[in-house]
PDB file of N, CA and C in Angstrom:
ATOM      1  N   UNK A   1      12.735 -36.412 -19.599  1.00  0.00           N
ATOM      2  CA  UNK A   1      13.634 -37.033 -18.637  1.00  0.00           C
ATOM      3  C   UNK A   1      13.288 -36.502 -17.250  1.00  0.00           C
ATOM      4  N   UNK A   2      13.082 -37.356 -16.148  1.00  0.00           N
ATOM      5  CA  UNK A   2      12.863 -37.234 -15.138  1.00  0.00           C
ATOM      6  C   UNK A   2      13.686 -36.143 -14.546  1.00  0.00           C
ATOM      7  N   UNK A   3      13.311 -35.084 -13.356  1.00  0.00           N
ATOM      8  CA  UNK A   3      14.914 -34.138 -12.863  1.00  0.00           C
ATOM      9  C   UNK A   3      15.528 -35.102 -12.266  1.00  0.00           C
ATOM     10  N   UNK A   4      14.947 -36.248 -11.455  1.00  0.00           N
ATOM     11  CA  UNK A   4      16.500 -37.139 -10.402  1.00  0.00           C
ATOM     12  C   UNK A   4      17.348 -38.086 -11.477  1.00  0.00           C
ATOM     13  N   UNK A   5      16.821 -38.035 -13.070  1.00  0.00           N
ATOM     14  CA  UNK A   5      17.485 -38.741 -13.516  1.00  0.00           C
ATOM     15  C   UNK A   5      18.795 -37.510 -13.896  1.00  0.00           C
ATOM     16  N   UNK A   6      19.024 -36.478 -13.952  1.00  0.00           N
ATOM     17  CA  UNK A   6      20.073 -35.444 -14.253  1.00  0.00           C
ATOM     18  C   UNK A   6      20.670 -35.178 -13.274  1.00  0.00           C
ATOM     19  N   UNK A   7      19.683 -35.658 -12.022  1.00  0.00           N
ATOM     20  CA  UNK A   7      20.747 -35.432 -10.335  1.00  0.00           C
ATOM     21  C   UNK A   7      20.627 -33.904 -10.144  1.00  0.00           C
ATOM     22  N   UNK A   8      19.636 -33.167 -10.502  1.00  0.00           N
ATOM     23  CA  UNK A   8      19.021 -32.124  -9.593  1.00  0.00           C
ATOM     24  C   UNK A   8      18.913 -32.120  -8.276  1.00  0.00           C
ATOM     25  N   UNK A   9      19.287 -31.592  -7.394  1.00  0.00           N
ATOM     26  CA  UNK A   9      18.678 -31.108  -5.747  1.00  0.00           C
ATOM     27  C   UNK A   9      17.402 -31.336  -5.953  1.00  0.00           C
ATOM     28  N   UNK A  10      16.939 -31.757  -5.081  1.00  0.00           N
ATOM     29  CA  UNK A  10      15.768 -31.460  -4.451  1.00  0.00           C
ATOM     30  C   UNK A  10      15.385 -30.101  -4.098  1.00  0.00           C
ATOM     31  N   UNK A  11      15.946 -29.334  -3.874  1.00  0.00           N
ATOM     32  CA  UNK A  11      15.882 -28.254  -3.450  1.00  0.00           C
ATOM     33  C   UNK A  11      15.560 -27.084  -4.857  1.00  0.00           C
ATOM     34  N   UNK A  12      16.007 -27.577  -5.545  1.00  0.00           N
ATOM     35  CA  UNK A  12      16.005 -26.801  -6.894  1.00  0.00           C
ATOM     36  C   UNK A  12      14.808 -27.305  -8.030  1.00  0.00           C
ATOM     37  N   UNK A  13      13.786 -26.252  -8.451  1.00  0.00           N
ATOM     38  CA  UNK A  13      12.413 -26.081  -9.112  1.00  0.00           C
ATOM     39  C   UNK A  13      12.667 -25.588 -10.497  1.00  0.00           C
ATOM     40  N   UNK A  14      12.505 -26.208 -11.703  1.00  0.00           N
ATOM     41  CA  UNK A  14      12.557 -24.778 -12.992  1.00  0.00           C
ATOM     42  C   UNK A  14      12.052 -23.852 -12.819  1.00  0.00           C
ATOM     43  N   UNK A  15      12.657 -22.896 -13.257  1.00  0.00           N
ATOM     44  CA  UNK A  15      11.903 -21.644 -12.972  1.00  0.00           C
ATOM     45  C   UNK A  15      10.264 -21.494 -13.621  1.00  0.00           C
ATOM     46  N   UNK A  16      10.229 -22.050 -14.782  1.00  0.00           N
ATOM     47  CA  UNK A  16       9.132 -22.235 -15.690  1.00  0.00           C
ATOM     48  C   UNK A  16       8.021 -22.874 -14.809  1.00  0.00           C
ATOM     49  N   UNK A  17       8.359 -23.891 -14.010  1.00  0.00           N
ATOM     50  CA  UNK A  17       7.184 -24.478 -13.461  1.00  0.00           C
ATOM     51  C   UNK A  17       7.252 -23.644 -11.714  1.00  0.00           C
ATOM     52  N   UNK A  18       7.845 -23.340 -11.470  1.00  0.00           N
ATOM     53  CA  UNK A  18       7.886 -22.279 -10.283  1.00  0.00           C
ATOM     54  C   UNK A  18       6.343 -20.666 -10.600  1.00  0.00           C
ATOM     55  N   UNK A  19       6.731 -20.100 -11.912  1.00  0.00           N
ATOM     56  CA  UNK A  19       5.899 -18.843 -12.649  1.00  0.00           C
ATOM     57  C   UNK A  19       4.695 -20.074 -12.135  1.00  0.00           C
ATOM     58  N   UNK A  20       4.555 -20.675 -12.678  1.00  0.00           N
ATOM     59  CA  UNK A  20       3.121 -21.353 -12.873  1.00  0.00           C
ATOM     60  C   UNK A  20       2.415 -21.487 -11.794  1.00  0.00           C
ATOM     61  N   UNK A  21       3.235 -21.846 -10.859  1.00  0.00           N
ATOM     62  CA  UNK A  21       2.268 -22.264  -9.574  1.00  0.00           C
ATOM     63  C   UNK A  21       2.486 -20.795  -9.165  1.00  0.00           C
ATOM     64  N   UNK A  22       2.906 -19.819  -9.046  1.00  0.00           N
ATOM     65  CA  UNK A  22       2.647 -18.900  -8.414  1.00  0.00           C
ATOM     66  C   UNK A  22       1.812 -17.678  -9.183  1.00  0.00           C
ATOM     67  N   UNK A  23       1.442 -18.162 -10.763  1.00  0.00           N
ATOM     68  CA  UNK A  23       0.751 -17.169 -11.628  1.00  0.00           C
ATOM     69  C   UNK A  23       1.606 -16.090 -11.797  1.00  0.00           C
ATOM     70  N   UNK A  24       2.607 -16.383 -12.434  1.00  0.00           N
ATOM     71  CA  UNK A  24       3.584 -15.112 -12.804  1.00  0.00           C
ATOM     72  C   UNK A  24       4.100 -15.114 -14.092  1.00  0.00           C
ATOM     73  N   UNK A  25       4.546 -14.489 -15.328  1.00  0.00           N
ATOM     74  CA  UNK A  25       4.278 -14.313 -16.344  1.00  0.00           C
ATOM     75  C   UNK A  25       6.017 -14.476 -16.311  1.00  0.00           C
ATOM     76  N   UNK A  26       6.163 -15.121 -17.290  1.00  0.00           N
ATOM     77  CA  UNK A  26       7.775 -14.925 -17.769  1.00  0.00           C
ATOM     78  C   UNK A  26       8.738 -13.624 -17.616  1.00  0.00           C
ATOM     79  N   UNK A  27       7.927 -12.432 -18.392  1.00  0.00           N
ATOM     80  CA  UNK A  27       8.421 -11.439 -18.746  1.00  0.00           C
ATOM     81  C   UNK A  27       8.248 -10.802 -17.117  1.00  0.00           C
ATOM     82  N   UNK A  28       7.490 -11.186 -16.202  1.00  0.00           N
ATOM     83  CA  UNK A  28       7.826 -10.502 -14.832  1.00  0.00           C
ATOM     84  C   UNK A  28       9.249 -11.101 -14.152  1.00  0.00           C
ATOM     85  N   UNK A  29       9.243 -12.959 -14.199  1.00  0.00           N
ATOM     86  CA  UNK A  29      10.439 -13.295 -13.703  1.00  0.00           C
ATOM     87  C   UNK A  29      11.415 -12.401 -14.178  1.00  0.00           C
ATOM     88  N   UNK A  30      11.856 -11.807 -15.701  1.00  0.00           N
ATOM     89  CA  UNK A  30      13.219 -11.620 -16.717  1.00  0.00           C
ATOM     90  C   UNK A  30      13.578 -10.296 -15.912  1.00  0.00           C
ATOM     91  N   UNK A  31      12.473  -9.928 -15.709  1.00  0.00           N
ATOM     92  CA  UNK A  31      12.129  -8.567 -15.071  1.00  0.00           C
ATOM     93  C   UNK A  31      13.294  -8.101 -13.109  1.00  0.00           C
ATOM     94  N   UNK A  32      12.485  -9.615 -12.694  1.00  0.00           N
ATOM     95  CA  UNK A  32      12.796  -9.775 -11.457  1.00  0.00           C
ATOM     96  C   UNK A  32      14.315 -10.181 -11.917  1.00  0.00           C
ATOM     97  N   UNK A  33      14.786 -11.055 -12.355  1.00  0.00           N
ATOM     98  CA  UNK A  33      15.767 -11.600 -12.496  1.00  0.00           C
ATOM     99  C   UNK A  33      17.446 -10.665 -13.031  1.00  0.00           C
ATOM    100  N   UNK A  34      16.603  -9.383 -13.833  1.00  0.00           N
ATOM    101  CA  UNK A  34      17.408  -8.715 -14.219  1.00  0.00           C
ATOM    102  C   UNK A  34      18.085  -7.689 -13.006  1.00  0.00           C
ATOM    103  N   UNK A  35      16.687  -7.195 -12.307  1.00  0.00           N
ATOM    104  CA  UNK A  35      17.020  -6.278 -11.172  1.00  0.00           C
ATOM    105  C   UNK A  35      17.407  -6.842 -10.181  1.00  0.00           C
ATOM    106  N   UNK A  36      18.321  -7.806 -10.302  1.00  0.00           N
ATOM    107  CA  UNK A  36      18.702  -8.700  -8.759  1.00  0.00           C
ATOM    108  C   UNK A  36      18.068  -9.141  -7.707  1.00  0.00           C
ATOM    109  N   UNK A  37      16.738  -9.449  -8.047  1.00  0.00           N
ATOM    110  CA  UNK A  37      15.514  -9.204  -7.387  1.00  0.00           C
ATOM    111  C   UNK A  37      15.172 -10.695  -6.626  1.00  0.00           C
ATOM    112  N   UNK A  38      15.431 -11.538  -7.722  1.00  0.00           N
ATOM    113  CA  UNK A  38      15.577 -12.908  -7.636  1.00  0.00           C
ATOM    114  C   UNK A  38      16.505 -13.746  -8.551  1.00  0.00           C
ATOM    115  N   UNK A  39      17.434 -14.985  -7.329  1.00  0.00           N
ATOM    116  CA  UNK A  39      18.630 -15.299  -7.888  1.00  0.00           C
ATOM    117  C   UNK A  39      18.475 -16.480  -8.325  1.00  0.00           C
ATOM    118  N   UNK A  40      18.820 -16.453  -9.682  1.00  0.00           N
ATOM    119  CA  UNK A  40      18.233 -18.408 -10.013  1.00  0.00           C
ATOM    120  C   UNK A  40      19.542 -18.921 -10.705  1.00  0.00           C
ATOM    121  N   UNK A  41      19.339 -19.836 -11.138  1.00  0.00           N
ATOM    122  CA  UNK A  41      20.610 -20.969 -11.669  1.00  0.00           C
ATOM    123  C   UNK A  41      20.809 -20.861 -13.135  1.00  0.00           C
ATOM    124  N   UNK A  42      21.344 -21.164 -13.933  1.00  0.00           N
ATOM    125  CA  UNK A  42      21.429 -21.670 -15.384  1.00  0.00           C
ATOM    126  C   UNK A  42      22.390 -22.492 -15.577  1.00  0.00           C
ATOM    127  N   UNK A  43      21.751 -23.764 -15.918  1.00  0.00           N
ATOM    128  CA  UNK A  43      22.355 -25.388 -15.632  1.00  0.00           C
ATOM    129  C   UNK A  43      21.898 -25.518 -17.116  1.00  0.00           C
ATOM    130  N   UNK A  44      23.080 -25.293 -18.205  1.00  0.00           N
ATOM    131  CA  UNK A  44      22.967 -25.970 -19.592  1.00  0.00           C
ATOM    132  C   UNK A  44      21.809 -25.281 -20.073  1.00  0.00           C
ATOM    133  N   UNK A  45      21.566 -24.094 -19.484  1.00  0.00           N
ATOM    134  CA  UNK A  45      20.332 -22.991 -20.721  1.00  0.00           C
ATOM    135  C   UNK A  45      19.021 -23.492 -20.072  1.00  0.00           C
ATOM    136  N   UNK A  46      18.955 -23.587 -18.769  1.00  0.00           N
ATOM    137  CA  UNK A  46      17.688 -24.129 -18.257  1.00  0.00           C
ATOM    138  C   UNK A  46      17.974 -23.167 -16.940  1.00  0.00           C
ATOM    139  N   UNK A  47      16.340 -22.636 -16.717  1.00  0.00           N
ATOM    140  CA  UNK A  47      16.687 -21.651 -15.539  1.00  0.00           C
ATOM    141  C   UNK A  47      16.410 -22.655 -14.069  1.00  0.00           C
ATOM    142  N   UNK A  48      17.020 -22.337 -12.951  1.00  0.00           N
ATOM    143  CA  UNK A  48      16.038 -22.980 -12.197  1.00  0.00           C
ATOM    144  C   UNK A  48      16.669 -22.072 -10.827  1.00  0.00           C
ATOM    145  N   UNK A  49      15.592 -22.092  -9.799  1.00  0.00           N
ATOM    146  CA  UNK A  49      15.513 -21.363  -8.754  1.00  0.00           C
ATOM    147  C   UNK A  49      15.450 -22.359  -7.696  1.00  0.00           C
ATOM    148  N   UNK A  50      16.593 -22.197  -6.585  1.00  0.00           N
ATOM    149  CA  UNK A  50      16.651 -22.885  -5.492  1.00  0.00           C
ATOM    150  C   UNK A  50      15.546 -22.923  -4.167  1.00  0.00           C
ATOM    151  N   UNK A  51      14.989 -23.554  -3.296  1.00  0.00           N
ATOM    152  CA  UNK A  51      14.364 -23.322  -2.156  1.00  0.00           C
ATOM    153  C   UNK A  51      14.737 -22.057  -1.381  1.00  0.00           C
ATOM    154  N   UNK A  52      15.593 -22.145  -1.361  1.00  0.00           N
ATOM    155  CA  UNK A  52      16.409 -20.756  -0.526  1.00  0.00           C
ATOM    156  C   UNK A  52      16.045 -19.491  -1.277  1.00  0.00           C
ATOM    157  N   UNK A  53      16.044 -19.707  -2.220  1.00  0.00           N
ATOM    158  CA  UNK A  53      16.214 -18.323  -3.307  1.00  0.00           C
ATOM    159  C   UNK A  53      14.174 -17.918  -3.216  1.00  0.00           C
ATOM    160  N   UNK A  54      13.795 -19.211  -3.271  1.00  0.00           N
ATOM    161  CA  UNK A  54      12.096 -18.921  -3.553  1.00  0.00           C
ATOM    162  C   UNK A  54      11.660 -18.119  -1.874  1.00  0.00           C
ATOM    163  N   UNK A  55      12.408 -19.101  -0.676  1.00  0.00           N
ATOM    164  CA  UNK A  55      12.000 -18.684   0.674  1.00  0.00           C
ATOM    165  C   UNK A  55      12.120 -17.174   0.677  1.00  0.00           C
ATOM    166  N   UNK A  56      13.275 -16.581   0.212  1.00  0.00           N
ATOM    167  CA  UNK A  56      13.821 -15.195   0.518  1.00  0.00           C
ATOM    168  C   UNK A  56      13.396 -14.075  -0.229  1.00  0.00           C
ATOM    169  N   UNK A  57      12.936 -14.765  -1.404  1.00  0.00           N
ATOM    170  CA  UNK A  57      12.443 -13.766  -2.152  1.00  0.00           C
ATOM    171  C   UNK A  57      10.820 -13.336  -1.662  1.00  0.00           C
ATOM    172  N   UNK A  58      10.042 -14.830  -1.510  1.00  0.00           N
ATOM    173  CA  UNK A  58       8.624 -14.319  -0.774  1.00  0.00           C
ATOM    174  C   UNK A  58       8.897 -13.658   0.314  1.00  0.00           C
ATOM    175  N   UNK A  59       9.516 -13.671   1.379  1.00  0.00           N
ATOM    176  CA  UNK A  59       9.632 -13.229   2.384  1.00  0.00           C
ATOM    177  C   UNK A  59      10.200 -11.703   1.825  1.00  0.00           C
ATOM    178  N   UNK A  60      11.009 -11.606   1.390  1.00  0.00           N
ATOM    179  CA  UNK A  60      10.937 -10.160   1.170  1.00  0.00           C
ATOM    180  C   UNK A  60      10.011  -9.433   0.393  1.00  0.00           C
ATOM    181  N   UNK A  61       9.360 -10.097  -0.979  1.00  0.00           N
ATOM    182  CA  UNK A  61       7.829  -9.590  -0.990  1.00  0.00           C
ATOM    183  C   UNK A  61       6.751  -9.346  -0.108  1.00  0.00           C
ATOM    184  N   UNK A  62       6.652 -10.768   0.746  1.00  0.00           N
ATOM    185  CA  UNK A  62       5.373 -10.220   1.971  1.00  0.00           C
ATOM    186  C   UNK A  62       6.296  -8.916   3.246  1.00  0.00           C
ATOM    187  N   UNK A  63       7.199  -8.616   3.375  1.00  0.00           N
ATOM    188  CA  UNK A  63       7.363  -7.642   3.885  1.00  0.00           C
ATOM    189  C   UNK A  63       7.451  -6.490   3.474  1.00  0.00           C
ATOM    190  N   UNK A  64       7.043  -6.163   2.290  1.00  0.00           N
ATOM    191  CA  UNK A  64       6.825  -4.833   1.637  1.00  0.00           C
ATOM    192  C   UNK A  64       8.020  -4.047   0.737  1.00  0.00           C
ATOM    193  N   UNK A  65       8.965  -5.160   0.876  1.00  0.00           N
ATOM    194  CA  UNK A  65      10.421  -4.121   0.733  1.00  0.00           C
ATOM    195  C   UNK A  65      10.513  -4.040  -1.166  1.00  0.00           C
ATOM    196  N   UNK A  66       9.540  -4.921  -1.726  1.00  0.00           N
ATOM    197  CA  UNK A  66       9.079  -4.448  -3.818  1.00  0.00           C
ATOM    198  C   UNK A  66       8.422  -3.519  -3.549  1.00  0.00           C
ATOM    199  N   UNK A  67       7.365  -2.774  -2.559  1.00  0.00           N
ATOM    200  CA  UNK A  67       6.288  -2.200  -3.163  1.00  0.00           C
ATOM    201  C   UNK A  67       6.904  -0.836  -3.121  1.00  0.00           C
ATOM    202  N   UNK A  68       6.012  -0.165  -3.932  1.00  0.00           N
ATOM    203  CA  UNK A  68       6.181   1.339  -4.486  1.00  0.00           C
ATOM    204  C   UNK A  68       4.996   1.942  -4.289  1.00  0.00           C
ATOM    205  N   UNK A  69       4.923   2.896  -4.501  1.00  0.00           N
ATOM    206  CA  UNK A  69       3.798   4.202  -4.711  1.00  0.00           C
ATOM    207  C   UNK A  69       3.327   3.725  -6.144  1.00  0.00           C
ATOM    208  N   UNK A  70       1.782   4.029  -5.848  1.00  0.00           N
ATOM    209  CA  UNK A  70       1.392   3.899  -7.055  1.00  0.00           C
ATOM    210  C   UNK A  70       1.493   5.426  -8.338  1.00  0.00           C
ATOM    211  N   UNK A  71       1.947   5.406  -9.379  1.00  0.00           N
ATOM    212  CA  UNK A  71       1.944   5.946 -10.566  1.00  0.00           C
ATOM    213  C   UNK A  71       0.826   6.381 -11.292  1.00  0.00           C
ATOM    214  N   UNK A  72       0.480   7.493 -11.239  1.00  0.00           N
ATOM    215  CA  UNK A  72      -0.993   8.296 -12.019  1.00  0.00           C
ATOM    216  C   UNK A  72      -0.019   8.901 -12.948  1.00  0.00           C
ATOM    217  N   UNK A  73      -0.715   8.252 -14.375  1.00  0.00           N
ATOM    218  CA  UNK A  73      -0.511   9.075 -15.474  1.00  0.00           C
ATOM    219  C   UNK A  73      -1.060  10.637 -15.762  1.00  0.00           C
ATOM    220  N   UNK A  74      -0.009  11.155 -16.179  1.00  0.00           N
ATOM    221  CA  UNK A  74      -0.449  12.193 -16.641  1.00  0.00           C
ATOM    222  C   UNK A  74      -1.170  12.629 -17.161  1.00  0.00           C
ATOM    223  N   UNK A  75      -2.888  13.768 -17.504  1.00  0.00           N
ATOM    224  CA  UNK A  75      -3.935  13.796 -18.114  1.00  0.00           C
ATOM    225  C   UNK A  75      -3.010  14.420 -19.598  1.00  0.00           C
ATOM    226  N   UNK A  76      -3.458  14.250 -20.861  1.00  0.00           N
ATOM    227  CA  UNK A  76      -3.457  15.019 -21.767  1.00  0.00           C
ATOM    228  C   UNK A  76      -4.485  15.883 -21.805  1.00  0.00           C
ATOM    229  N   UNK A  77      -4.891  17.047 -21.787  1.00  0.00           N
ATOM    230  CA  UNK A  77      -5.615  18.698 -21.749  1.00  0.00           C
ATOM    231  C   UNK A  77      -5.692  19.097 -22.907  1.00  0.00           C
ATOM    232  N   UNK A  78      -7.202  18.882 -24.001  1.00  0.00           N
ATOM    233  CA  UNK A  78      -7.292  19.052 -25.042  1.00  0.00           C
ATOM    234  C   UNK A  78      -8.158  20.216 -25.221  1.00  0.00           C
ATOM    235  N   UNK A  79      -7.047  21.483 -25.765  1.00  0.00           N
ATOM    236  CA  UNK A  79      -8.260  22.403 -25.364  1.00  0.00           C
ATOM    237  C   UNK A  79      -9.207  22.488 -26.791  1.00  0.00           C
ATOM    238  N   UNK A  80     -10.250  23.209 -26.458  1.00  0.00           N
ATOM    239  CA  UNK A  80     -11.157  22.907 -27.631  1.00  0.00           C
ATOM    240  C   UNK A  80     -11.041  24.486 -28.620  1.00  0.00           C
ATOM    241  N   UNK A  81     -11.188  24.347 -29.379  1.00  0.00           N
ATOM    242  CA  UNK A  81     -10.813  25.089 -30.321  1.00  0.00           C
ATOM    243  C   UNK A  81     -11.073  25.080 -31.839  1.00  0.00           C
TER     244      UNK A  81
END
């Protein structure tokens, strides 16, 4: 079924086909989605993310405010013996 036949916004993308064009893995959205990171819809068990929500969220990615320090694992030290 078409989205204008359900009377979707225009403004509003599934989230599913949103991951895709931007190469992002499900389990990163659930990820994002859990940590308030990014705010999306659930219309009858279907996710979907507004224009507004996609604008604000890139924009706060390209300004640095996700990134972290990168994480070096710890060596395990096997002594020989």
């Amino acid at each position: 079924m078409p989205e204008s036949a359900i009377g979707l916004n225009a403004d509003m993308l599934p989230l599913k086909k949103w991951l895709r064009e931007i190469g992002v893995a499900p389990s990163t959205a659930w990820r994002w989605r859990r940590d308030g990171l990014l705010k999306t819809l659930n219309i009858y068990g279907r996710i979907y993310v507004t224009r507004k929500a996609r604008v604000e969220f890139l924009a706060r990615a390209e300004s640095g405010e996700f990134s972290q320090e990168p994480v070096t694992p710890k060596r395990n030290v096997v002594c020989p013996g």
